[in-house]
N, C-alpha and C. Protein backbone atom coordinates (compact mmCIF):
# COMPACT_ATOMS: atom_id res chain seq x y z
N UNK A 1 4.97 -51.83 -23.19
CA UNK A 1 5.80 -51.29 -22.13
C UNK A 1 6.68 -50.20 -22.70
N UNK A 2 6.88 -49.30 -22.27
CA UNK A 2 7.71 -48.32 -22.81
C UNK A 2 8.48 -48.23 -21.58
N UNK A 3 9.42 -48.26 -22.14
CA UNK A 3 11.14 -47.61 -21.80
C UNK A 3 11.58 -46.59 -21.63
N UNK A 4 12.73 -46.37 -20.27
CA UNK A 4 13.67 -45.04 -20.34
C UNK A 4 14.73 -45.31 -20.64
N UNK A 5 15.68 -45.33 -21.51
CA UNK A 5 16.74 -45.96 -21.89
C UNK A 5 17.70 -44.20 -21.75
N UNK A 6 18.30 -44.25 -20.54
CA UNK A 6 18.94 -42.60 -20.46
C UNK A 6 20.20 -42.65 -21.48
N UNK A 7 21.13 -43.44 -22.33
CA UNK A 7 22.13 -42.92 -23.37
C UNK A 7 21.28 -42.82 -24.58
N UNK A 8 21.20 -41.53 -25.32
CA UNK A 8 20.53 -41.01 -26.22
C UNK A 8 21.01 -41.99 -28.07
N UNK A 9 22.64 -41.99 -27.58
CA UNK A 9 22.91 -42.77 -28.88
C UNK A 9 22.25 -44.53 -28.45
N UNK A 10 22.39 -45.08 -27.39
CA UNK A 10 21.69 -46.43 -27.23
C UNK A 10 20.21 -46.40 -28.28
N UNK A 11 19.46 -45.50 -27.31
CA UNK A 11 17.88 -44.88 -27.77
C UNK A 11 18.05 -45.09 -29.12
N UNK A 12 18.88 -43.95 -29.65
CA UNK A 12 18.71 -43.62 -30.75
C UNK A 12 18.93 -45.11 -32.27
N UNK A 13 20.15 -45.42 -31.89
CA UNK A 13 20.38 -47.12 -32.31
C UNK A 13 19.31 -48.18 -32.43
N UNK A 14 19.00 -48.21 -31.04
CA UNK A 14 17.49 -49.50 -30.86
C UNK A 14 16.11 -48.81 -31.54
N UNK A 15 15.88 -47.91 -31.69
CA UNK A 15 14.95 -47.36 -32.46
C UNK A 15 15.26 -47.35 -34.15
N UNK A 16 16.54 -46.96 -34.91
CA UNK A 16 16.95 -47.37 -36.03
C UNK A 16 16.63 -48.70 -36.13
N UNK A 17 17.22 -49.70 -35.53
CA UNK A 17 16.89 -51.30 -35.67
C UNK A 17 15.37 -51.39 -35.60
N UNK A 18 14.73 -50.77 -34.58
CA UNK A 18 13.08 -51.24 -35.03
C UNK A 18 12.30 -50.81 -36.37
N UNK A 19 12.91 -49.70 -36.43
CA UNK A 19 12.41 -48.96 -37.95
C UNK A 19 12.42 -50.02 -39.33
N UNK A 20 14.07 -50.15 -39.07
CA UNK A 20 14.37 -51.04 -40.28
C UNK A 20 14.00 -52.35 -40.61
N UNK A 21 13.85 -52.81 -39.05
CA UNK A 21 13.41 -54.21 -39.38
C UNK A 21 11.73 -54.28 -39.86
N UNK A 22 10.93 -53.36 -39.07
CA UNK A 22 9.76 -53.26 -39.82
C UNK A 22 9.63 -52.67 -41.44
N UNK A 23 10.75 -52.18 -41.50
CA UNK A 23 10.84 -51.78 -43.20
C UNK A 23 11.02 -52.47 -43.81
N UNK A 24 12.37 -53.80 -43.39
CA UNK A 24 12.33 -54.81 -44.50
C UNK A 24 11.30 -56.18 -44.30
N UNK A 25 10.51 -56.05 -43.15
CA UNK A 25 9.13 -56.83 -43.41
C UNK A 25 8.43 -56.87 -44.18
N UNK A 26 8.11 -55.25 -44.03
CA UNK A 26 6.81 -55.04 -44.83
C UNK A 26 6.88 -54.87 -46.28
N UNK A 27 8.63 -54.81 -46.76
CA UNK A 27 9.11 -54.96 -48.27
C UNK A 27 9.68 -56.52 -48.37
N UNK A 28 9.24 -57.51 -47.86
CA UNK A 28 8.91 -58.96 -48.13
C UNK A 28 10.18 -59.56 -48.00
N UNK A 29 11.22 -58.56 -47.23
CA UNK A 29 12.94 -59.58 -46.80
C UNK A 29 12.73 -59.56 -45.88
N UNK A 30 12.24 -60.86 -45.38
CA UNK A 30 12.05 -61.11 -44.30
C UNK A 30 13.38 -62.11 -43.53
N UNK A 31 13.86 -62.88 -44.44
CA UNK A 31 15.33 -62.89 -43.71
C UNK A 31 16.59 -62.03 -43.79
N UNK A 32 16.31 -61.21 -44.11
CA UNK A 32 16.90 -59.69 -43.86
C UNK A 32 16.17 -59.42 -42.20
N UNK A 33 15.24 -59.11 -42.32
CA UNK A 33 14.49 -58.75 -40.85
C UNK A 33 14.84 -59.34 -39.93
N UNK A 34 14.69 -61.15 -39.75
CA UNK A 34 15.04 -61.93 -38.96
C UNK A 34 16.51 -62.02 -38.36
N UNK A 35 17.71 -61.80 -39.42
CA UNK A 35 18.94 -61.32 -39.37
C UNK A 35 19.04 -60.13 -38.41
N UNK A 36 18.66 -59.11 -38.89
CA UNK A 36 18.52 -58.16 -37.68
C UNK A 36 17.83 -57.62 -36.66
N UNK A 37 17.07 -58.55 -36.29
CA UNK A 37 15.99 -58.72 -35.34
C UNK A 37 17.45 -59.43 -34.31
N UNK A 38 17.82 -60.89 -34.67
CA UNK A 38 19.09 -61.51 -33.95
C UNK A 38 19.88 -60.57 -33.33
N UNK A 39 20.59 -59.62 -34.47
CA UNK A 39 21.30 -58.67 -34.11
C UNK A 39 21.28 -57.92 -32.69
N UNK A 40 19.84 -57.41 -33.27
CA UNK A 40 19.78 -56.56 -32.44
C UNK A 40 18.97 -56.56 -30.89
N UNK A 41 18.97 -58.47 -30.65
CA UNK A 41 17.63 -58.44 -29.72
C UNK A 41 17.62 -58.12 -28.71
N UNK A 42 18.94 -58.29 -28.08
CA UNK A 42 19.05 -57.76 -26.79
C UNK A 42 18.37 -56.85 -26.30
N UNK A 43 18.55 -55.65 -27.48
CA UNK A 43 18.38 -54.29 -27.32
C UNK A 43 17.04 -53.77 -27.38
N UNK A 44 16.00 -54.83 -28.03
CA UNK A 44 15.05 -54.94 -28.64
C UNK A 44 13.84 -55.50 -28.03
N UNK A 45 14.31 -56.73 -27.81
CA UNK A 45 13.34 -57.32 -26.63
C UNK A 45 13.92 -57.49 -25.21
N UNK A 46 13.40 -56.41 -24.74
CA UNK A 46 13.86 -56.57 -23.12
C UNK A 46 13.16 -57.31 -22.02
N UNK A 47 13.97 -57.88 -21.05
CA UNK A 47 13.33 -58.02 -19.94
C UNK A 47 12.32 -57.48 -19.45
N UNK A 48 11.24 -57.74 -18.82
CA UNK A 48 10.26 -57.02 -18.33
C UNK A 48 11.04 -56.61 -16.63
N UNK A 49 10.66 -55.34 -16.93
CA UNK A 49 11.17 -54.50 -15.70
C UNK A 49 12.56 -54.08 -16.17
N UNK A 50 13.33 -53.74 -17.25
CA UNK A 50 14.64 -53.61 -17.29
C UNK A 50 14.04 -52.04 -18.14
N UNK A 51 15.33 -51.36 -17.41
CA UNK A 51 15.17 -49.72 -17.97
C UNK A 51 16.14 -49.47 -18.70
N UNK A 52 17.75 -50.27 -18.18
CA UNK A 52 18.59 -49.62 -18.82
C UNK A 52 19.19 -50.69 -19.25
N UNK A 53 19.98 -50.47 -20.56
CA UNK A 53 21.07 -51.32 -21.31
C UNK A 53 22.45 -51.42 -20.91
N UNK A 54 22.98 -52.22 -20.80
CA UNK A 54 24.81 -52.15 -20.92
C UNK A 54 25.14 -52.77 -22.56
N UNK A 55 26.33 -51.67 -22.50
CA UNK A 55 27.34 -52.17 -23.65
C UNK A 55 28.48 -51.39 -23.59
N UNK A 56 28.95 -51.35 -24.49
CA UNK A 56 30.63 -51.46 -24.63
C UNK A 56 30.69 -50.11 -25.72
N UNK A 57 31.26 -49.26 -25.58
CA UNK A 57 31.61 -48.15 -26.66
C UNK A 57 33.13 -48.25 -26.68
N UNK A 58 33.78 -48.76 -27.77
CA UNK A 58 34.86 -48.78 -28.38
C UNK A 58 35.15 -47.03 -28.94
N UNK A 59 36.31 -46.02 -28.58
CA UNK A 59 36.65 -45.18 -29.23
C UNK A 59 38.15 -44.98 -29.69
N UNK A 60 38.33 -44.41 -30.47
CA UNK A 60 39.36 -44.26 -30.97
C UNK A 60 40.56 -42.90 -30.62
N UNK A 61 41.36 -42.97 -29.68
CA UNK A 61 41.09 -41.37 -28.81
C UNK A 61 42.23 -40.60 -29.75
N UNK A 62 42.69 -41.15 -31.04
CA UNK A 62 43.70 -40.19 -31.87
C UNK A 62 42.13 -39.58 -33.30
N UNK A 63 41.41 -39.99 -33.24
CA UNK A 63 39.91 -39.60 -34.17
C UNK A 63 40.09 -37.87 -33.71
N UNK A 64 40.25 -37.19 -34.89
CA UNK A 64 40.04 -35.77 -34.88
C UNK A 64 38.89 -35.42 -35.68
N UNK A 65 38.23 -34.26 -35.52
CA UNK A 65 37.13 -33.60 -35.91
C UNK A 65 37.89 -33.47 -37.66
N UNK A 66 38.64 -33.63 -38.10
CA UNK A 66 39.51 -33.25 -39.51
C UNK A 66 38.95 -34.76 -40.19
N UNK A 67 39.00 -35.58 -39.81
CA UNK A 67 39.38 -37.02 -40.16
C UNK A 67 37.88 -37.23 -41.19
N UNK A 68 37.67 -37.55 -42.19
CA UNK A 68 36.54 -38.42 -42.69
C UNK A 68 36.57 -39.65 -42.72
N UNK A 69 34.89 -40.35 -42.98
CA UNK A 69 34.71 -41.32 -43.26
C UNK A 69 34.47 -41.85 -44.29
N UNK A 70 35.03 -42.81 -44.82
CA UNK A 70 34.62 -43.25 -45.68
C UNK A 70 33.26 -44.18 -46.31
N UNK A 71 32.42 -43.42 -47.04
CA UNK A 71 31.24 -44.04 -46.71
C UNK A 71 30.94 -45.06 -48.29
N UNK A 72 31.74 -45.51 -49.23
CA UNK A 72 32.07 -46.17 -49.95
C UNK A 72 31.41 -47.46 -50.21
């Protein structure tokens, strides 16, 4: 079944999670996989007949374009 999922970062997210989890399958962590398979199932295994997702976007509205992250 393929999906229209219209928020591009949703899309973009649930497709990272499928990538990865088939990456750490097929490199033999498989409870790594299973872990984020949980994570992410909602998003992952859908209802049949469901197009679109709900969730929650938390922002931060003092976050300036100046600000980094720390990726540490």
């Amino acid at each position: 079944m393929e999906t229209q999922i219209e928020s591009e970062p949703v899309a973009l997210i649930r497709e990272w999670a499928i990538n990865k989890i088939e990456l750490l399958h097929d490199a033999d962590r498989h409870k790594n996989a299973q872990a984020l398979l949980a994570e992410f199932d909602e998003w992952i295994n859908l209802p049949e007949g469901v197009e679109e997702l709900e969730y929650l976007c938390l922002e931060d509205e003092d976050w300036t374009d100046e600000q980094e992250i720390d990726v540490r």
